[in-house]
C-alpha atoms as a PDB file:
ATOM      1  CA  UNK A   1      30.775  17.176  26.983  1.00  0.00           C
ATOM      2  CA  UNK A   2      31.746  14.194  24.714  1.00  0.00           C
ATOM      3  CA  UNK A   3      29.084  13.216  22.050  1.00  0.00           C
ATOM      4  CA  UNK A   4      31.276  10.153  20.244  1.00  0.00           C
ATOM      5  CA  UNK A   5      28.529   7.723  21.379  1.00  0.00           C
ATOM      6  CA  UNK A   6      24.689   7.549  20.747  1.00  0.00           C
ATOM      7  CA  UNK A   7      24.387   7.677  24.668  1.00  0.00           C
ATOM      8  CA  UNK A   8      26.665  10.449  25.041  1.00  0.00           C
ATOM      9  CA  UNK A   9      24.640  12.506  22.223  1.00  0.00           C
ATOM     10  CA  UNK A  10      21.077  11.432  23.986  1.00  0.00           C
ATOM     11  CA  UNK A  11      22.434  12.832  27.548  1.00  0.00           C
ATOM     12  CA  UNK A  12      24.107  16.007  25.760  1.00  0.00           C
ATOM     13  CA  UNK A  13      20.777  16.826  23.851  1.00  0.00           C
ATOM     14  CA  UNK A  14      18.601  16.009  26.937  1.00  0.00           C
ATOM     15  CA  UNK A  15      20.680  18.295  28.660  1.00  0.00           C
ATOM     16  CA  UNK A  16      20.704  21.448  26.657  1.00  0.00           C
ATOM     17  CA  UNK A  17      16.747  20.763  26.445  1.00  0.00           C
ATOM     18  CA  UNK A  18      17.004  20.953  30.443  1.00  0.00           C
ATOM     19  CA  UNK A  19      15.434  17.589  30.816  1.00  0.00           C
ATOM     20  CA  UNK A  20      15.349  15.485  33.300  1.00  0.00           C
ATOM     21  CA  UNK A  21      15.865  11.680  32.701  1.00  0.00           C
ATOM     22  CA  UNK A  22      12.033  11.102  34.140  1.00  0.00           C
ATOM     23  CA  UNK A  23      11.144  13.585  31.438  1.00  0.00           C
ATOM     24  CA  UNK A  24      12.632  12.496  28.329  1.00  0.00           C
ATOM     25  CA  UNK A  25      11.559   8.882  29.285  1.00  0.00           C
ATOM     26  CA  UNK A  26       7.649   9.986  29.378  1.00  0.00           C
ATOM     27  CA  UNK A  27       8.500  11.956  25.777  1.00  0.00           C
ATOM     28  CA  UNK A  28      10.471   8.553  24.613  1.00  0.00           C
ATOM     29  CA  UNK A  29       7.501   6.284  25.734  1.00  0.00           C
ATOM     30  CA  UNK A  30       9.609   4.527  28.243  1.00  0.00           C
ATOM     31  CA  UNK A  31      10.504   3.836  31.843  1.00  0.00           C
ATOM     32  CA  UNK A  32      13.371   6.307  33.281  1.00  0.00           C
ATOM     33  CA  UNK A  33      15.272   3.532  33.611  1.00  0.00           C
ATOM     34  CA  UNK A  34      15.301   3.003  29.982  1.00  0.00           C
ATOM     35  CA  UNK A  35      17.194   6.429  29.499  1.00  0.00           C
ATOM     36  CA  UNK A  36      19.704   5.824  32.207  1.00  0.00           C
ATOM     37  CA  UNK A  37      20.336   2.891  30.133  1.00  0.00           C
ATOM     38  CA  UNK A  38      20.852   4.465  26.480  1.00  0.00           C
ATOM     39  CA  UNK A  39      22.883   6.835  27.937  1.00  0.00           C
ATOM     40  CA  UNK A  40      25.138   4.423  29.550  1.00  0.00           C
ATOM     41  CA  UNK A  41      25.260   2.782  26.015  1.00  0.00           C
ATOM     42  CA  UNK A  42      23.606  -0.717  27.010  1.00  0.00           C
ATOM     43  CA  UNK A  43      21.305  -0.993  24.523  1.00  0.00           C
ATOM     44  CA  UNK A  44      19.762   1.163  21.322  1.00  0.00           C
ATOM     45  CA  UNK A  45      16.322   3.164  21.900  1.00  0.00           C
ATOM     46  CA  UNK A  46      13.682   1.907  19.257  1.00  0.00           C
ATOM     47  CA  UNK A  47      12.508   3.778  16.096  1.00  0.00           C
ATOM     48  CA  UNK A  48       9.743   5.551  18.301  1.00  0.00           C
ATOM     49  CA  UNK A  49      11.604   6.569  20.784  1.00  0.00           C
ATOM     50  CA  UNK A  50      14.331   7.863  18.790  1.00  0.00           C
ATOM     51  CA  UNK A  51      11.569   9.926  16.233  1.00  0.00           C
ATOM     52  CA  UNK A  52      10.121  10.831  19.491  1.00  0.00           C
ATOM     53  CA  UNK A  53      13.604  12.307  20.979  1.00  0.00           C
ATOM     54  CA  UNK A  54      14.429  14.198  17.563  1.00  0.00           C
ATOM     55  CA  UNK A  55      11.227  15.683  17.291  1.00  0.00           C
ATOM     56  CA  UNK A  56      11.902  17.003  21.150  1.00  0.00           C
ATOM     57  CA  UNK A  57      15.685  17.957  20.198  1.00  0.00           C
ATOM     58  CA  UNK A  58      14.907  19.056  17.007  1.00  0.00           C
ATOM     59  CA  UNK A  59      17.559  17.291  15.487  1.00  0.00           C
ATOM     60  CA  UNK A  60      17.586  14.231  13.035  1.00  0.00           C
ATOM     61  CA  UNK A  61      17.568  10.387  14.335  1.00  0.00           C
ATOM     62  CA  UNK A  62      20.712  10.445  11.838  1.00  0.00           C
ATOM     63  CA  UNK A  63      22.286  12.634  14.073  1.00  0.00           C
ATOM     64  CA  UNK A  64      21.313  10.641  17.202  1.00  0.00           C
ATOM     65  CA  UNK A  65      22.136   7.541  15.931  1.00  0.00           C
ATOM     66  CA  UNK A  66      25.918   8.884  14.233  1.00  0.00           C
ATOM     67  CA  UNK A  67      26.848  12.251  14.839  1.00  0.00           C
ATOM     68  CA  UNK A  68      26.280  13.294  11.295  1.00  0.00           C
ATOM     69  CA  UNK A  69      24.832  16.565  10.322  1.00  0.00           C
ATOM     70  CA  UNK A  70      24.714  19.809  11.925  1.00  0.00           C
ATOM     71  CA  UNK A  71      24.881  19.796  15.799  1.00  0.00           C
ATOM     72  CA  UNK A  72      22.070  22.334  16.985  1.00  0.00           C
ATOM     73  CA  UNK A  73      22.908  25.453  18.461  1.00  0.00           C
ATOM     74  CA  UNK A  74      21.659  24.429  22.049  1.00  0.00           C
ATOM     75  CA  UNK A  75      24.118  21.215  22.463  1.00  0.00           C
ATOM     76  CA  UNK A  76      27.032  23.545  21.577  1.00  0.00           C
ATOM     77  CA  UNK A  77      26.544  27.077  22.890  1.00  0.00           C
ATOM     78  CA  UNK A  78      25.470  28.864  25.793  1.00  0.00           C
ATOM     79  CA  UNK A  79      21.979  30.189  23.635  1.00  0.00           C
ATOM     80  CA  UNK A  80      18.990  29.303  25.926  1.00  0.00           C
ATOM     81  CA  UNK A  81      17.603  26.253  24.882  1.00  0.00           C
ATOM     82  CA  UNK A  82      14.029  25.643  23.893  1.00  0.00           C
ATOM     83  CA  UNK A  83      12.249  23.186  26.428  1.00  0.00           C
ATOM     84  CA  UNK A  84      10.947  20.377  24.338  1.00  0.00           C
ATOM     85  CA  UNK A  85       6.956  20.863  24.584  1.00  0.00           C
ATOM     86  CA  UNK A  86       4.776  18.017  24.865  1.00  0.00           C
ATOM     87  CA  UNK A  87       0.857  17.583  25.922  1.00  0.00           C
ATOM     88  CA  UNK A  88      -0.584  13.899  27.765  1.00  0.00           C
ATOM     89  CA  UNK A  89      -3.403  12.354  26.051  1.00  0.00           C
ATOM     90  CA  UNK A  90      -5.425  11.681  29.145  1.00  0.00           C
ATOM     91  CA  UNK A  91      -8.073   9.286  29.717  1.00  0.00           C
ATOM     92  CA  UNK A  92     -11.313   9.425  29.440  1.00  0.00           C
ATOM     93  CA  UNK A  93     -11.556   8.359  33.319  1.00  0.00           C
ATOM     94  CA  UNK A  94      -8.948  11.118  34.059  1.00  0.00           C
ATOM     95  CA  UNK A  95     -11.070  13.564  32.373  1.00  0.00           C
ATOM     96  CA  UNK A  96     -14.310  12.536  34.081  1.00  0.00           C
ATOM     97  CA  UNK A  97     -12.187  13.331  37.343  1.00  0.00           C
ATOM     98  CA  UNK A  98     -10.803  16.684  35.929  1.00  0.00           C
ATOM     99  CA  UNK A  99     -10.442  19.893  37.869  1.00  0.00           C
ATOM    100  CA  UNK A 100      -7.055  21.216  36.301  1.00  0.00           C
ATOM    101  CA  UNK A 101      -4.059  19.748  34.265  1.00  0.00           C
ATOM    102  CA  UNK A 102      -1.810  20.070  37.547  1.00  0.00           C
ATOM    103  CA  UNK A 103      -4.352  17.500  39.047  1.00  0.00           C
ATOM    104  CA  UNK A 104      -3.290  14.860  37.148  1.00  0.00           C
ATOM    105  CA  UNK A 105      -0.830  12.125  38.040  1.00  0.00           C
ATOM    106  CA  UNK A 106       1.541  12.449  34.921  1.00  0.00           C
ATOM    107  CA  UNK A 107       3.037   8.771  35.756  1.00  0.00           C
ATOM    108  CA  UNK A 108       0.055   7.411  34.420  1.00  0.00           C
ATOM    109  CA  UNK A 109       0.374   8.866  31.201  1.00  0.00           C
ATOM    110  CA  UNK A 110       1.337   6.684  28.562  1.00  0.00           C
ATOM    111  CA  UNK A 111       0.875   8.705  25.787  1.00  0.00           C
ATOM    112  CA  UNK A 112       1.892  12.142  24.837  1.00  0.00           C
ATOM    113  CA  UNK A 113       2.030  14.527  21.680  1.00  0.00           C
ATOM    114  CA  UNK A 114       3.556  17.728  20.786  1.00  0.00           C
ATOM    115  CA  UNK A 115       1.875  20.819  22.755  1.00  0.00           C
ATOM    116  CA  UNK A 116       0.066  23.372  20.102  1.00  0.00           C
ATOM    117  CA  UNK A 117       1.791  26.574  20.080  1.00  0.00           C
ATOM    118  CA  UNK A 118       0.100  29.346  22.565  1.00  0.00           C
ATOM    119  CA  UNK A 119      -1.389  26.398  24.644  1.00  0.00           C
ATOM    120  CA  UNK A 120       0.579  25.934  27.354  1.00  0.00           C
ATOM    121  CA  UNK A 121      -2.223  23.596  29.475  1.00  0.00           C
ATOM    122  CA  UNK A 122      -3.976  21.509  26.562  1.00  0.00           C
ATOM    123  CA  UNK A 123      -3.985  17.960  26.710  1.00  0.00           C
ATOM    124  CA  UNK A 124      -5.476  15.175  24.033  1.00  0.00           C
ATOM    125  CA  UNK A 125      -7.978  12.611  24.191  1.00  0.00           C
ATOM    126  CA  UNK A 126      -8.408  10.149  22.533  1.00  0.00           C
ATOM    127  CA  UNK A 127     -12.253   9.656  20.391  1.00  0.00           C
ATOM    128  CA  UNK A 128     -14.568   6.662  21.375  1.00  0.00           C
ATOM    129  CA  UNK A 129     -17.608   5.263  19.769  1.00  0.00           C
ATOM    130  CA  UNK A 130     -19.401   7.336  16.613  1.00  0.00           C
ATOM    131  CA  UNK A 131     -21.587  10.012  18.330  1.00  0.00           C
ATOM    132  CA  UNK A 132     -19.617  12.537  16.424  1.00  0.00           C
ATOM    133  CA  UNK A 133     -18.776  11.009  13.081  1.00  0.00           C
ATOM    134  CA  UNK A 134     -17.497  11.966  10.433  1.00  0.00           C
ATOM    135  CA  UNK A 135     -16.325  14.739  11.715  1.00  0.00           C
ATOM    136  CA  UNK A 136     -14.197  12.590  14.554  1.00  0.00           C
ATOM    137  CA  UNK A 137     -14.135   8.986  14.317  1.00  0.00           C
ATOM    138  CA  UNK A 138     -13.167   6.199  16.804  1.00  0.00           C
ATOM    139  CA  UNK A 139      -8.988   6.590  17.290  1.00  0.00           C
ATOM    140  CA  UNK A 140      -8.830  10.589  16.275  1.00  0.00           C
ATOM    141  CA  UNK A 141      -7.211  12.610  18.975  1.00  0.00           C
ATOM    142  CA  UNK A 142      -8.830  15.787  20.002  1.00  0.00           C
ATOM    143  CA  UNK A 143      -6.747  18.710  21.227  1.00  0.00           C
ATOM    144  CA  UNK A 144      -8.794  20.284  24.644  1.00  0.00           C
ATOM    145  CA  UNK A 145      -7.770  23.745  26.005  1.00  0.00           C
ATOM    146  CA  UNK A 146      -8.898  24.321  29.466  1.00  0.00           C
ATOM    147  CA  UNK A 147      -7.942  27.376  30.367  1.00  0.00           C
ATOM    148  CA  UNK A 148     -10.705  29.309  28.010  1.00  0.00           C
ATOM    149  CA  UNK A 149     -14.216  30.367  30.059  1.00  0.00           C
ATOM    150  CA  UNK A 150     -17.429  28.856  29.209  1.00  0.00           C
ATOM    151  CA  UNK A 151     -18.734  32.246  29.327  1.00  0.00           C
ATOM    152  CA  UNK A 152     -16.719  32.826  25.776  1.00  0.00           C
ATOM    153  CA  UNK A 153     -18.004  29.577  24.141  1.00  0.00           C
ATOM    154  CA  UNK A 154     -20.318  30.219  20.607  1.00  0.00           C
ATOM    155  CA  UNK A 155     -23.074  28.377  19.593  1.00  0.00           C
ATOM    156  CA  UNK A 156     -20.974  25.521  17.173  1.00  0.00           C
ATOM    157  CA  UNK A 157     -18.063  25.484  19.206  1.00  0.00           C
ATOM    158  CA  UNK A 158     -17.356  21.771  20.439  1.00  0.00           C
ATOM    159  CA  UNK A 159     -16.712  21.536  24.239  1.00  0.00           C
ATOM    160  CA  UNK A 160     -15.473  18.726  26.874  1.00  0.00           C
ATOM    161  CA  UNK A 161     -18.025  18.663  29.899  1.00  0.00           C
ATOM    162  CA  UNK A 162     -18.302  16.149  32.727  1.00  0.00           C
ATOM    163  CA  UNK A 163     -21.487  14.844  34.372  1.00  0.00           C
ATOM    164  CA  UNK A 164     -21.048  13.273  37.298  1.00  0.00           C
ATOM    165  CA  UNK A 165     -17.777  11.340  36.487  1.00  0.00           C
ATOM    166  CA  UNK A 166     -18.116  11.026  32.856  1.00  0.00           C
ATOM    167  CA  UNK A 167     -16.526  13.013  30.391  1.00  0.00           C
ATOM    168  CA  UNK A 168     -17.897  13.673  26.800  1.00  0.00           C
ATOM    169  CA  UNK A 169     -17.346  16.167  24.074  1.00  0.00           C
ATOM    170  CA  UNK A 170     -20.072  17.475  21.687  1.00  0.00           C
ATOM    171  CA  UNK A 171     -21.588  20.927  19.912  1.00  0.00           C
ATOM    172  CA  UNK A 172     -23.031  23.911  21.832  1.00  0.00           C
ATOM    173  CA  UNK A 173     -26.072  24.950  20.728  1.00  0.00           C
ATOM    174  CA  UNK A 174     -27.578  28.182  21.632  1.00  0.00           C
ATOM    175  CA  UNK A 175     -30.654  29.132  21.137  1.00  0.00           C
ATOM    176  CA  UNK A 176     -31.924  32.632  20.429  1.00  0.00           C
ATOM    177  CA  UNK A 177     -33.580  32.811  23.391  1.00  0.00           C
ATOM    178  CA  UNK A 178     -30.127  31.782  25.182  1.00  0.00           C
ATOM    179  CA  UNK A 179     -31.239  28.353  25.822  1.00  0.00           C
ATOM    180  CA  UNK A 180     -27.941  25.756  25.813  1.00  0.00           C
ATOM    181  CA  UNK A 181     -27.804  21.919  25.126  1.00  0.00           C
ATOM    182  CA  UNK A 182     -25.621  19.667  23.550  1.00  0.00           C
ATOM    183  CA  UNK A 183     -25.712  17.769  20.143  1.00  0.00           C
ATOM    184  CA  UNK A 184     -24.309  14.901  19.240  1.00  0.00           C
ATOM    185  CA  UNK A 185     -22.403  15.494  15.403  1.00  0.00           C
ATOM    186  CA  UNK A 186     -23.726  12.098  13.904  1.00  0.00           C
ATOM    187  CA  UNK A 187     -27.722  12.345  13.363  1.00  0.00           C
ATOM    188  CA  UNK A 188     -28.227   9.212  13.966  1.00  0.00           C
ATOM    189  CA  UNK A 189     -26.628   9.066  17.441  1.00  0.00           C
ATOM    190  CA  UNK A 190     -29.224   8.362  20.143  1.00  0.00           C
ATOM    191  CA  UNK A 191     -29.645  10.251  22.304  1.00  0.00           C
ATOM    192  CA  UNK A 192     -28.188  12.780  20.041  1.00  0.00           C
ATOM    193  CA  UNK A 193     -29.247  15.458  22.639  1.00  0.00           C
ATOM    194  CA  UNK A 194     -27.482  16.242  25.713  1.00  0.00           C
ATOM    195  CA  UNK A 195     -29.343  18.848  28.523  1.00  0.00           C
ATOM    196  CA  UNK A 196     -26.477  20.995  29.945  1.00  0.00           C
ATOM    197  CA  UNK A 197     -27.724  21.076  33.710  1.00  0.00           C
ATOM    198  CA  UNK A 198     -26.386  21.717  37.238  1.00  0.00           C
ATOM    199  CA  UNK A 199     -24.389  18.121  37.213  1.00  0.00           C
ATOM    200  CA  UNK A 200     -22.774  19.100  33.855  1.00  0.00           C
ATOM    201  CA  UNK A 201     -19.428  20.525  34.165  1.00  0.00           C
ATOM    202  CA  UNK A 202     -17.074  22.546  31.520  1.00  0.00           C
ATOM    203  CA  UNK A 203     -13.904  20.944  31.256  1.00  0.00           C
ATOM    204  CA  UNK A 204     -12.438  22.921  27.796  1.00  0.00           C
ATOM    205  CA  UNK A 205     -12.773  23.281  24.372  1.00  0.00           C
ATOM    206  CA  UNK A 206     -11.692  21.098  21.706  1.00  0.00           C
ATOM    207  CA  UNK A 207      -9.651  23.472  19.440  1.00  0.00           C
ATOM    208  CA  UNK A 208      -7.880  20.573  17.302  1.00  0.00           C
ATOM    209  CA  UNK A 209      -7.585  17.041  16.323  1.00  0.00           C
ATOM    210  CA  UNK A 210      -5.276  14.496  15.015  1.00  0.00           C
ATOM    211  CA  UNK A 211      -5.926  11.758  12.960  1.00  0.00           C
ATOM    212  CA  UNK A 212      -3.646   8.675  11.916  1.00  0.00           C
ATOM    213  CA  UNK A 213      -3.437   7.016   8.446  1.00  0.00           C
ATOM    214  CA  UNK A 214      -1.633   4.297   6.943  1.00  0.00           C
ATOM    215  CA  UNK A 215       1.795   4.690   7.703  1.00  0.00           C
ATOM    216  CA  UNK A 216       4.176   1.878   6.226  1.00  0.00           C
ATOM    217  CA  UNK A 217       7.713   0.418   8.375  1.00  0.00           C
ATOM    218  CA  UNK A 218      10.614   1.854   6.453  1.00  0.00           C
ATOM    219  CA  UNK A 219      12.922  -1.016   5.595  1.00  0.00           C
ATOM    220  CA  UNK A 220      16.738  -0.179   6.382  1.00  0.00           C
ATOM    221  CA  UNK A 221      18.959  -2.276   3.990  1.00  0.00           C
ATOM    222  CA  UNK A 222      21.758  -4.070   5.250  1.00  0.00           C
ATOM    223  CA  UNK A 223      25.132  -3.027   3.850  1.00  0.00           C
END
């Protein structure tokens, strides 16, 4: 397969990844149409989209932009490729209405980071309010695996439930005489308690998060 054109690369590398255009456009951050389009050569993706695609290739935007560099093993040999491996960030309104991650209607994702190795089903959210500053603030993401048992959790561990429709994460707290509630991290949250009952439902645990900082635009000088 040629690779003389940015297009021609994107299709190659989406190829070897075994992606489908519908795929690399919800990796990208863009409509399918969008790809159909780079790889036709109409029009460049933007600097997220391309960081995006080279983190999912594992090559270099350099490379996807001219050629340049080393051309990974899966665009050029018959070595089974590594599928690229990203997680949605969900909703809070898609968690309040979650019974599994095949439940959810992926075309409504707008968001999506890479998966955590051994954690094939996680997904993110994304933190609102303070109820569990400092420890998360408003805008972290928090990395939920829902495929461990409630049965396993420890007193400490923090947890995603539902009630009802509404989806919340705090700490389990057990008590010694096996008693279990929920606790809002901030002390000053109110109400900073939350009664685990027969409406409250365990969703997964939060076993990560990710938090943005100040990240300047590079500037690329004109030669």
């Amino acid at each position: 397969m040629n690779t003389d054109t940015i297009g021609q690369r994107i299709r190659a590398l989406r190829r070897a990844k075994k992606l489908t255009q519908v795929q690399l456009a919800k990796i990208a951050g863009v409509s399918s149409p969008a790809v159909t389009e780079w790889e036709k050569d109409s029009y460049l993706p933007k600097a997220g989209s391309l960081e995006a695609m080279a983190n999912a290739f594992g090559v270099t935007t350099e490379y996807i932009l001219t050629g340049k560099g080393e051309i990974p093993v899966q665009a050029s040999t018959n070595v089974a490729p590594v599928q690229a491996r990203m997680a949605p960030v969900l909703s809070w309104v898609q968690a309040g209405n979650f019974t599994n991650v095949e439940s959810v209607d992926m075309s409504q994702v707008v968001e999506w980071f890479p998966l955590p190795d051994d954690c094939e089903k996680c997904f993110y959210l994304k933190v609102k309010g303070v109820s569990n500053e400092p420890d998360f603030i408003e805008g972290d993401y928090i990395v939920v695996d829902p495929t461990v048992h409630y049965s396993d959790m420890q007193s400490g561990d923090i947890i995603v439930v539902r009630n009802d429709k509404d989806a919340t994460f705090k700490k389990l707290v057990i008590e010694s005489d096996g008693s279990r509630y929920l606790k809002a991290i901030n002390p000053n949250f109110y109400p900073n308690i939350l009664p685990i009952d027969e409406n409250c439902h365990f969703i997964g645990q939060v076993i990560d998060s990710m938090r943005y900082t100040y990240r300047a635009k590079r500037r690329v000088r004109k030669s």
